[in-house]
Protein backbone atom coordinates (compact mmCIF):
# COMPACT_ATOMS: atom_id res chain seq x y z
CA UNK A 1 -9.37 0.16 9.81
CA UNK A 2 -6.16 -2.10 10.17
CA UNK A 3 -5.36 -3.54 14.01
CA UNK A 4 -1.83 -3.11 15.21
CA UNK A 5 -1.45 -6.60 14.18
CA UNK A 6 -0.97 -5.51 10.45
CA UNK A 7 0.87 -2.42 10.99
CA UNK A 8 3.37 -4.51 12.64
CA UNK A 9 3.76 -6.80 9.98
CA UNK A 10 6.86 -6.30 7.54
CA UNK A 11 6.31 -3.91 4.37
CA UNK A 12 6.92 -6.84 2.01
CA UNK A 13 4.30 -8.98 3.87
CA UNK A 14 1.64 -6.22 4.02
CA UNK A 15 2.34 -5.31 0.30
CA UNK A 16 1.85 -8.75 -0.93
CA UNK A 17 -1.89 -9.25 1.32
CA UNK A 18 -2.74 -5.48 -0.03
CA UNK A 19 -1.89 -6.82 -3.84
CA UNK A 20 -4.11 -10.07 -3.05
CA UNK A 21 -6.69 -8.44 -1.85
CA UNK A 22 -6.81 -5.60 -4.02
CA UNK A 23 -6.70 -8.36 -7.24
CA UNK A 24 -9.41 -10.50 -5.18
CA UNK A 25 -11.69 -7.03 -5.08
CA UNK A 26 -10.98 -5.67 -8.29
CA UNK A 27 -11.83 -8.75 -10.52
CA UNK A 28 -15.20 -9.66 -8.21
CA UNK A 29 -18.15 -7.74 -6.82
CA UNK A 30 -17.94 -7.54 -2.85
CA UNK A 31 -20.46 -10.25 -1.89
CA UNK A 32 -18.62 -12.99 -4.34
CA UNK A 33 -15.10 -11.77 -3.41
CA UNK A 34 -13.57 -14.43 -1.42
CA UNK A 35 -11.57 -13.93 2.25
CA UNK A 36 -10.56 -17.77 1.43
CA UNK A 37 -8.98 -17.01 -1.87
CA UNK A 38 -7.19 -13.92 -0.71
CA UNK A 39 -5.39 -16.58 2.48
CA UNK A 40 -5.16 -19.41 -0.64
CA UNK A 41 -3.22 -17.09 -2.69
CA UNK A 42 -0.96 -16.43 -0.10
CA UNK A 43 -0.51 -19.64 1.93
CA UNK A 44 -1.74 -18.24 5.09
CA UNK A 45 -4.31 -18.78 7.60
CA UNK A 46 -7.88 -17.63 7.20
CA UNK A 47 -7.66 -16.31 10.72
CA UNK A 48 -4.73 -14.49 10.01
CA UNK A 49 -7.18 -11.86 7.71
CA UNK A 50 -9.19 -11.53 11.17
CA UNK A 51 -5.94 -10.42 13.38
CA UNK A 52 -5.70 -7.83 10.68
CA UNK A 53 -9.31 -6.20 9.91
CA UNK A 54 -12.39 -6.69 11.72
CA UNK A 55 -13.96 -8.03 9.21
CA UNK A 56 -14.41 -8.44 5.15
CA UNK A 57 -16.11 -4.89 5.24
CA UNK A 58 -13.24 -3.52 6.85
CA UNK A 59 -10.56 -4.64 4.72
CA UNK A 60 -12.93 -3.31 1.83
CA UNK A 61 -13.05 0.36 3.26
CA UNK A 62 -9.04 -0.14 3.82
CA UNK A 63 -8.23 -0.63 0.29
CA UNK A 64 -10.88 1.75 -0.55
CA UNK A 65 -9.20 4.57 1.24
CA UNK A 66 -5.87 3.07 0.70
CA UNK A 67 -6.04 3.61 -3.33
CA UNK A 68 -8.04 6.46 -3.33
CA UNK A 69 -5.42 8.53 -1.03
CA UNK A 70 -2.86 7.04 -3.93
CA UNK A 71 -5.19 8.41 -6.96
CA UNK A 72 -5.70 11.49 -5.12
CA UNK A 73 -1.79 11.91 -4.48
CA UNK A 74 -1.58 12.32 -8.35
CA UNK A 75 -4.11 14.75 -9.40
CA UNK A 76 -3.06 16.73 -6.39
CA UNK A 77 0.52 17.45 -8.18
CA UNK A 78 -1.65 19.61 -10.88
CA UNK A 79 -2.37 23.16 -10.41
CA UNK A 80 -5.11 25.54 -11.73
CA UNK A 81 -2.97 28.30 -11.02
CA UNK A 82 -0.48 26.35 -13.86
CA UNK A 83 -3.29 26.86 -16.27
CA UNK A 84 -4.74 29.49 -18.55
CA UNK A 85 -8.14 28.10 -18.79
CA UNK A 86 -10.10 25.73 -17.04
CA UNK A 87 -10.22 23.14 -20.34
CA UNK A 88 -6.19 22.74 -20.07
CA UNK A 89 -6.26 22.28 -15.74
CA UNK A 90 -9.35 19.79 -16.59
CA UNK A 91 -7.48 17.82 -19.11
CA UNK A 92 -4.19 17.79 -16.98
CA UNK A 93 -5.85 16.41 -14.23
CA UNK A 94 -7.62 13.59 -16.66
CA UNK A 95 -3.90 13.02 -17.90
CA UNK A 96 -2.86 12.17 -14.22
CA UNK A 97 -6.02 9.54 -14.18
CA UNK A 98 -4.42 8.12 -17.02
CA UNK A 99 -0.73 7.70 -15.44
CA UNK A 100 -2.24 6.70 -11.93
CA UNK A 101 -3.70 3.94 -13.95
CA UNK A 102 -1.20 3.18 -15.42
CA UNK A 103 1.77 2.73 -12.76
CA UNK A 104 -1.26 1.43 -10.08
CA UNK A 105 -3.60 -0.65 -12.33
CA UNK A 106 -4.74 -2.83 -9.56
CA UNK A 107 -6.12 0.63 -7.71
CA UNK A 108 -7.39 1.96 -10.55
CA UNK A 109 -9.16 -1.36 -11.54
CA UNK A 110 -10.70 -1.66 -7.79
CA UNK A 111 -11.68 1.97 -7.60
CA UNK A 112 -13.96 1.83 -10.43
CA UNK A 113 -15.64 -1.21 -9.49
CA UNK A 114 -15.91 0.32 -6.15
CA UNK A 115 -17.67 3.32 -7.18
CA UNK A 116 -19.47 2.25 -10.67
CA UNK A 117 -19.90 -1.58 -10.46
CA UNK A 118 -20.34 -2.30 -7.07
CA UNK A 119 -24.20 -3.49 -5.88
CA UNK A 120 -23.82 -4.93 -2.44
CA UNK A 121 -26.42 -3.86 -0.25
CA UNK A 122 -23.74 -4.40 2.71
CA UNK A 123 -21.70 -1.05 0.85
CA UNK A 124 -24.59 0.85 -0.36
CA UNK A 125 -24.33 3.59 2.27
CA UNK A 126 -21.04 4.30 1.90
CA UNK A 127 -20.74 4.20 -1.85
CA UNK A 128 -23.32 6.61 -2.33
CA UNK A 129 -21.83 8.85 0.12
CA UNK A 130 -18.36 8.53 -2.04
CA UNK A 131 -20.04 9.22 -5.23
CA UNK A 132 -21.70 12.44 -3.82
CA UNK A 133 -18.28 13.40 -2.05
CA UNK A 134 -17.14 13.51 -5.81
CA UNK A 135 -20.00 15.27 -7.41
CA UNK A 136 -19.12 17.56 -4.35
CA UNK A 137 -15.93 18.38 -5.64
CA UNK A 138 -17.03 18.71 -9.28
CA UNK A 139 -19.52 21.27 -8.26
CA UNK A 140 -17.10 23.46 -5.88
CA UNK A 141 -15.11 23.11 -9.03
CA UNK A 142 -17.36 24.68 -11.62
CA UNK A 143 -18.67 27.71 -9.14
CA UNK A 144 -14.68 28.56 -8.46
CA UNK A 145 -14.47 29.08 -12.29
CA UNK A 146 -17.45 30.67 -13.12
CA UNK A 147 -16.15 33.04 -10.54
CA UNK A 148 -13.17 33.97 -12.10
CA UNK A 149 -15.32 34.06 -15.70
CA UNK A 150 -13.39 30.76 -17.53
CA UNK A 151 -17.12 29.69 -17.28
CA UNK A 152 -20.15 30.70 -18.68
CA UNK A 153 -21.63 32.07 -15.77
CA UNK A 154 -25.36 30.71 -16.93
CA UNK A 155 -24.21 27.03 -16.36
CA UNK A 156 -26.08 25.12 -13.79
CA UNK A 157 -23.31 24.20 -11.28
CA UNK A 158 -25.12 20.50 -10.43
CA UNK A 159 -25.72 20.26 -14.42
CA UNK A 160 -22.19 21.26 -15.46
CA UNK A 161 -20.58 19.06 -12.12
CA UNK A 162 -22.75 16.01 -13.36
CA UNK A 163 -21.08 16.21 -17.50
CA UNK A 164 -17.48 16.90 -15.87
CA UNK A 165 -17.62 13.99 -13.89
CA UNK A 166 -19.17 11.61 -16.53
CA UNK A 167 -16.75 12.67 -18.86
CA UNK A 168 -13.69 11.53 -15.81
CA UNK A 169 -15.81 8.03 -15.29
CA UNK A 170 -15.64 7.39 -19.14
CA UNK A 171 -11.86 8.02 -19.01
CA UNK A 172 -11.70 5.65 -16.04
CA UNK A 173 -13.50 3.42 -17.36
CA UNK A 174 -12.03 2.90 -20.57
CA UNK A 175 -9.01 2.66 -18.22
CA UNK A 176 -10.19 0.07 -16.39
CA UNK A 177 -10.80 -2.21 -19.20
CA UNK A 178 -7.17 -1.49 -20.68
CA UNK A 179 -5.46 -2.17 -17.46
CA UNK A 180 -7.59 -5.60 -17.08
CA UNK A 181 -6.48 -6.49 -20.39
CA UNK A 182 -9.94 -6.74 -21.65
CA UNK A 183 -11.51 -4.43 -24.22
CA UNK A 184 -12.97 -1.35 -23.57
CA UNK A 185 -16.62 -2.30 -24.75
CA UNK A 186 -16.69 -5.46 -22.62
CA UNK A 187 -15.75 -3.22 -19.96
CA UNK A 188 -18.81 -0.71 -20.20
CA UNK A 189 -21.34 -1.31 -17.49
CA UNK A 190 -24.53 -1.81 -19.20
CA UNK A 191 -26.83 -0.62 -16.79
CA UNK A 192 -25.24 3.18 -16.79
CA UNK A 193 -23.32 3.62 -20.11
CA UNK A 194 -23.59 7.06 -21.04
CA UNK A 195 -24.20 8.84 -24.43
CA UNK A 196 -20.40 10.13 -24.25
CA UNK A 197 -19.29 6.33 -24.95
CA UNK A 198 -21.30 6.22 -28.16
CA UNK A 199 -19.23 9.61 -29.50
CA UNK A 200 -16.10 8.30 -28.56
CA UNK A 201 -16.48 5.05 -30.02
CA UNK A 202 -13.82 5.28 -32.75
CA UNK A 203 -11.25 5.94 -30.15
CA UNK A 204 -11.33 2.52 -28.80
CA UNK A 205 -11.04 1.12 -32.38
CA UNK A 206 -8.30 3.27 -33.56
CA UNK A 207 -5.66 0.28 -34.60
CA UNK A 208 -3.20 1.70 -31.80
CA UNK A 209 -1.09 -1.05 -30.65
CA UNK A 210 -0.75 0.73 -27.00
CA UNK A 211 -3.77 0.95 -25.57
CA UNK A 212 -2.44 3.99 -23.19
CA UNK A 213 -1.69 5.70 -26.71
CA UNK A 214 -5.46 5.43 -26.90
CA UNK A 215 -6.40 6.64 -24.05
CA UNK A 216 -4.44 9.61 -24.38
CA UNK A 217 -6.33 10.15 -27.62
CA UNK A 218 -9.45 10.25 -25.67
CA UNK A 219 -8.40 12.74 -23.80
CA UNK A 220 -8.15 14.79 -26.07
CA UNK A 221 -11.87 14.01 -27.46
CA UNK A 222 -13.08 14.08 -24.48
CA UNK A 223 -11.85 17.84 -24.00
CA UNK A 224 -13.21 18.73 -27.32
CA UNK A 225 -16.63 17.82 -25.89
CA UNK A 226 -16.07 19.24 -22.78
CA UNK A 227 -15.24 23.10 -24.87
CA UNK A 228 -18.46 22.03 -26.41
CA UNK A 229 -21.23 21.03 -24.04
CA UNK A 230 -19.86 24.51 -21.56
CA UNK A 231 -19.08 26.81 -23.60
CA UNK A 232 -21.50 29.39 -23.07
């Protein structure tokens, strides 16, 4: 976590080495993301990152927590108790991904690498730990509304927690694509694209000239799968 050093510093100093670094992270894996680029970017000293963070691991876990406490700040303004049914509270909160990604692209760029792209052996304890903190949460999810019957009571609650958050990831990452300004196929990770992205893949070719108008489009397809694959 950050020394005193760079709490100290000035908010429009710290901003602009968080934006650096968070641009540095987001467009490169960990091991080939560069502490010298970051300090070349910014005209200051290499040692200057070391007065800051302990070390390049550090400053990872930072920004890690940094924009996840920011994406978590949004879906935390929705709740169930607003909601009928589960599939309108499930598709508010997948609206909020889409307006956290859109006012914080750099965080919503670096969080998905973080948690879908990233391979460095260096992270691979704490990325797994994330992505089963999230599963977590999808599961606690499902078993609170099977409870109160807006599930189908049969559902498997790993089964059903596994679809939800695949359905979230393809959101996200569609997402990240749009906010990288690259498109949303040659942002698919090869190695884990899902079945979802093959019955969503007129969305992305749709002829909208806003990709966020997209997006919200897939929200809405996305839902229609979800009312789908849980009904009971």
């Amino acid at each position: 976590m950050p020394r005193k050093t760079f709490l100290r510093l000035p908010d429009v100093k710290r901003d602009a080495f968080i934006t650096a670094c968070l641009d540095e992270f987001s467009r490169n894996d960990y091991d080939s993301a560069s502490i010298s680029a970051i300090v070349r970017n910014l005209g200051i000293a290499k040692g200057s990152v070391y007065q800051y963070f302990e070390d390049k691991k550090d400053l990872w876990l930072y920004l890690r927590q940094r924009a996840e406490q920011e994406r978590l700040r949004y879906l935390k303004e929705v709740y169930r108790s607003s909601f009928d049914d589960f599939y309108g509270y499930f598709a508010a909160l997948q609206q909020k991904e889409l307006l956290f990604s859109r006012e914080h692209a750099l965080e919503s760029r670096f969080l998905f690498r973080a948690v879908s792209l990233e391979t460095s052996s260096a992270l691979h304890q704490e990325v797994e730990a994330w992505k089963q903190q999230q599963l977590r949460f999808y599961e606690k999810l499902v078993e609170a509304e099977k409870l109160i019957g807006s599930l189908d009571a049969s559902l498997r609650n790993r089964t059903a927690a596994m679809f939800l958050q695949s359905v979230s990831h393809t959101l996200r990452e569609y997402l990240a694509g749009v906010s990288a300004d690259v498109s949303p196929e040659e942002s698919v990770n090869q190695k884990e694209s899902m079945t979802v992205i093959d019955r969503i893949k007129g969305v992305f070719s749709s002829g909208s000239t806003d990709p966020y108008e997209e997006a919200e489009t897939l929200v809405s397809e996305l839902m229609t799968m979800v009312r789908k694959a849980l009904v009971g």
